[in-house]
Every structure is written in structure tokens, then in C-alpha cells.
Protein backbone atom coordinates (compact mmCIF):
# COMPACT_ATOMS: atom_id res chain seq x y z
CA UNK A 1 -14.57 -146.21 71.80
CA UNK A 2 -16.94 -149.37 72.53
CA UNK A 3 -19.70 -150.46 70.29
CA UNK A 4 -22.20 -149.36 73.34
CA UNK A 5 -20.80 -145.85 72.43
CA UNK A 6 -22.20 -146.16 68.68
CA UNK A 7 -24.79 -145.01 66.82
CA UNK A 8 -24.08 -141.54 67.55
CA UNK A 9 -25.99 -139.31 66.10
CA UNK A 10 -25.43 -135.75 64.73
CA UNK A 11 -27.20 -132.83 62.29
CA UNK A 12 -25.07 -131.09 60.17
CA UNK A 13 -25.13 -128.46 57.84
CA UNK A 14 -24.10 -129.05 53.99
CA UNK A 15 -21.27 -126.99 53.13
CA UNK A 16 -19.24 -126.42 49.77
CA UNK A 17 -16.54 -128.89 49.25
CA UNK A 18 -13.20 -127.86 46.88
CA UNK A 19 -14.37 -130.66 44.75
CA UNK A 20 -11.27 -132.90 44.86
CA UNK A 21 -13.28 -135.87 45.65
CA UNK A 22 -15.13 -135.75 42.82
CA UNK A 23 -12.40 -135.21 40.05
CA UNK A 24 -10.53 -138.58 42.38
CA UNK A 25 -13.64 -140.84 41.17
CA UNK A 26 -15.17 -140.34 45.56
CA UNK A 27 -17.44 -137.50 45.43
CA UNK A 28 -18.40 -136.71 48.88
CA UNK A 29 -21.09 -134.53 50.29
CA UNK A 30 -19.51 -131.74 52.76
CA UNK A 31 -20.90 -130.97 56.01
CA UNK A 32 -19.91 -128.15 58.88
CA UNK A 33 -17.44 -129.97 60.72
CA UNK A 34 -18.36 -127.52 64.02
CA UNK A 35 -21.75 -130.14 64.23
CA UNK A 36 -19.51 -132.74 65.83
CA UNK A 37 -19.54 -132.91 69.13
CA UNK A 38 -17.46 -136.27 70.82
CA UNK A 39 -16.57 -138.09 68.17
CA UNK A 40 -12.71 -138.55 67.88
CA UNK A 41 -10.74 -138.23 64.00
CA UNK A 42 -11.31 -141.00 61.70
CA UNK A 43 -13.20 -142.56 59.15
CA UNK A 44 -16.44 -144.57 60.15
CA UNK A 45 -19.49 -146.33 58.67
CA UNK A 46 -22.11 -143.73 58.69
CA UNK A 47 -25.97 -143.54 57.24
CA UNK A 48 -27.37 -140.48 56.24
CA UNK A 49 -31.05 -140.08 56.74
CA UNK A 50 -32.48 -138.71 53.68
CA UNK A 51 -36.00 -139.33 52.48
CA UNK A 52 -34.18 -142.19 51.09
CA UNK A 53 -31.42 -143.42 53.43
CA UNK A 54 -28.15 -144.02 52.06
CA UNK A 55 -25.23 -145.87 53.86
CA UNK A 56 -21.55 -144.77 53.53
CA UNK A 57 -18.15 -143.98 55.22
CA UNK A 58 -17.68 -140.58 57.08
CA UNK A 59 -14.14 -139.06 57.54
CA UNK A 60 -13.61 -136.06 60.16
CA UNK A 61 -10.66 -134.60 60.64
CA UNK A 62 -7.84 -132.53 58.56
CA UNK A 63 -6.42 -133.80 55.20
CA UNK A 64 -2.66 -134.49 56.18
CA UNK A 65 -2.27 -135.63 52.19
CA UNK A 66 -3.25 -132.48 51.10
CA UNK A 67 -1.69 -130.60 54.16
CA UNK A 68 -4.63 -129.30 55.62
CA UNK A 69 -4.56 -129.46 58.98
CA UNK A 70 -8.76 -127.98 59.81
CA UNK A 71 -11.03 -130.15 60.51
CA UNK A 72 -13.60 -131.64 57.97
CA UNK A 73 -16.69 -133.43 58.07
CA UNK A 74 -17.28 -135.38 54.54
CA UNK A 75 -19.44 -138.61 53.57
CA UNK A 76 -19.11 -140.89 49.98
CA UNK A 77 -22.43 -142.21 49.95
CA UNK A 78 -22.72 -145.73 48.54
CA UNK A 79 -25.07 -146.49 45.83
CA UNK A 80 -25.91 -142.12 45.69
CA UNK A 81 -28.16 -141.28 42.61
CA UNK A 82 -27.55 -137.63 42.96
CA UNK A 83 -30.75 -136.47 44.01
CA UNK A 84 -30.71 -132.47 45.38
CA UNK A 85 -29.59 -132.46 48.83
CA UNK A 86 -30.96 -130.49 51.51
CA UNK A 87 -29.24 -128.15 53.46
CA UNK A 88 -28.91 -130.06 56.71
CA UNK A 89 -28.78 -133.60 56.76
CA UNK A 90 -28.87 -136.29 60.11
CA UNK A 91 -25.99 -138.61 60.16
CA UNK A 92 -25.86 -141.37 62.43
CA UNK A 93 -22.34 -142.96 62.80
CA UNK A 94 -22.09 -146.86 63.37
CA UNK A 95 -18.44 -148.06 63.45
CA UNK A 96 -15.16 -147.08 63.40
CA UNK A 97 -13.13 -148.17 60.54
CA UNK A 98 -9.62 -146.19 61.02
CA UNK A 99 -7.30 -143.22 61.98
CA UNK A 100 -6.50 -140.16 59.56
CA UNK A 101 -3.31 -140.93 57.70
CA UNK A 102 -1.68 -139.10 55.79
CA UNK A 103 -0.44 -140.77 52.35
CA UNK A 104 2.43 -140.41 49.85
CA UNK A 105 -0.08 -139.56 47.27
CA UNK A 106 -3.60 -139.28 45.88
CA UNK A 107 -3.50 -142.30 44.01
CA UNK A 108 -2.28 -144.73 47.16
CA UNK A 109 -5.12 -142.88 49.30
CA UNK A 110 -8.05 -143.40 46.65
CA UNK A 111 -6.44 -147.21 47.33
CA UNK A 112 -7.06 -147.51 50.76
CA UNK A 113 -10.56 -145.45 50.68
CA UNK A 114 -11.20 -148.54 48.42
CA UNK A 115 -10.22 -150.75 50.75
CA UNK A 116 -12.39 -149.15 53.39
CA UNK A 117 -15.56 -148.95 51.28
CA UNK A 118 -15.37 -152.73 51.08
CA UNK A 119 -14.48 -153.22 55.10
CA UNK A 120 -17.57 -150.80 55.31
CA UNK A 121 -20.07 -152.61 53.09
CA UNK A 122 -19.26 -155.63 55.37
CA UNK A 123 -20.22 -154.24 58.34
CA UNK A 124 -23.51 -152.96 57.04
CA UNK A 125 -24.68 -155.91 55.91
CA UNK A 126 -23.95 -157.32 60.06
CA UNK A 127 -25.96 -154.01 60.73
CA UNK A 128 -28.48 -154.48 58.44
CA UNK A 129 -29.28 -158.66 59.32
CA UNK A 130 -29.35 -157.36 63.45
């Protein structure tokens, strides 16, 4: 995927989660992974346009670490104050930061999400002085 193919752009529904992100310190809000049309698995820097906008990192696809194989659609929101979230949100997707992989364990994923919040809050700033 080029850079001319990004930002896509997509509407999604807000969907129930099983809450592990929260109890692993990454809450993320859930969305219906059926909006996504075009966009291969991965994680990517994503906004989501509230009335406030919030920047974060997007993951789609299964959860091999947790041996899920459907598809989800999830987004940890940087600097998030919890406000009540609609039902459908727009998300527009900027970058692509990685493949799905699947890990030994929680703990080393939570590592690398880490690592890929940081590579993320990079590229925003590029974003966000363009």
C-alpha cells in the first residue's frame, strides 16, 4: 500500500469488546469489523473524529495470541478522557505501522503495542506539522 492510498476513510459501528484490553492497561474502543472495506490486516495510525478528535493506532484482523482467528476492528485512543461514545464513529486511517503477529504471551504483546504507540506518536506529529 502507497502513502497516495492513505487516509482512508471508514464509519463504523461501536460494538462490545470482551474487555481484555482494558484489564492489559490498552483499553480499546470496539467497532464492527464488517465496516472495512480494502484495507488489508494490520495495525495503523488512525484518528477518530469525535466532537473532539483523538489520534491512535487501529488493529484489524483476528487475535492469533488469543487464538481467534475473526476479524476485529479495535482503536487505543491516545490521550482518551473517557467521554460517552457514540454509537458510530468515522475513522480515518493514516499509516501503516505492521502485520498481525501472533505472540508467546500477553505480556511480550502489551511490549510491542508499546513500541508501536511510540512509532505512532512519531508519525502524527509529521502528520500534524504537514
Amino acid at each position: 500500500m502507497s502513502s497516495s492510498d492513505f487516509p482512508k476513510k471508514l464509519s463504523a459501528k461501536v460494538v462490545k469488546g470482551v474487555g481484555r484490553g482494558k484489564k492489559l492497561g490498552i483499553p480499546t474502543v470496539n467497532f464492527d469489523s464488517k465496516a472495512v472495506k480494502d484495507l488489508k490486516e494490520g495495525v495503523y495510525v488512525c484518528r477518530v473524529l469525535f466532537p473532539k478528535d483523538y489520534w491512535g493506532i487501529l488493529h484489524f484482523g483476528p487475535r492469533p495470541t488469543f487464538t481467534e482467528k475473526n476479524k476485529t476492528l479495535e482503536v487505543y485512543l491516545f490521550d482518551f478522557d473517557d467521554v460517552r461514545i457514540p454509537k458510530q464513529l468515522d475513522i480515518e486511517i493514516y499509516s501503516y505501522i505492521r502485520k498481525i503477529v501472533k505472540f508467546a504471551n500477553s505480556g511480550q504483546m502489551v511490549k510491542k503495542i508499546e513500541k508501536d504507540m511510540a512509532l505512532a506518536k512519531k508519525r502524527i506529529k509529521l502528520l500534524q506539522n504537514n
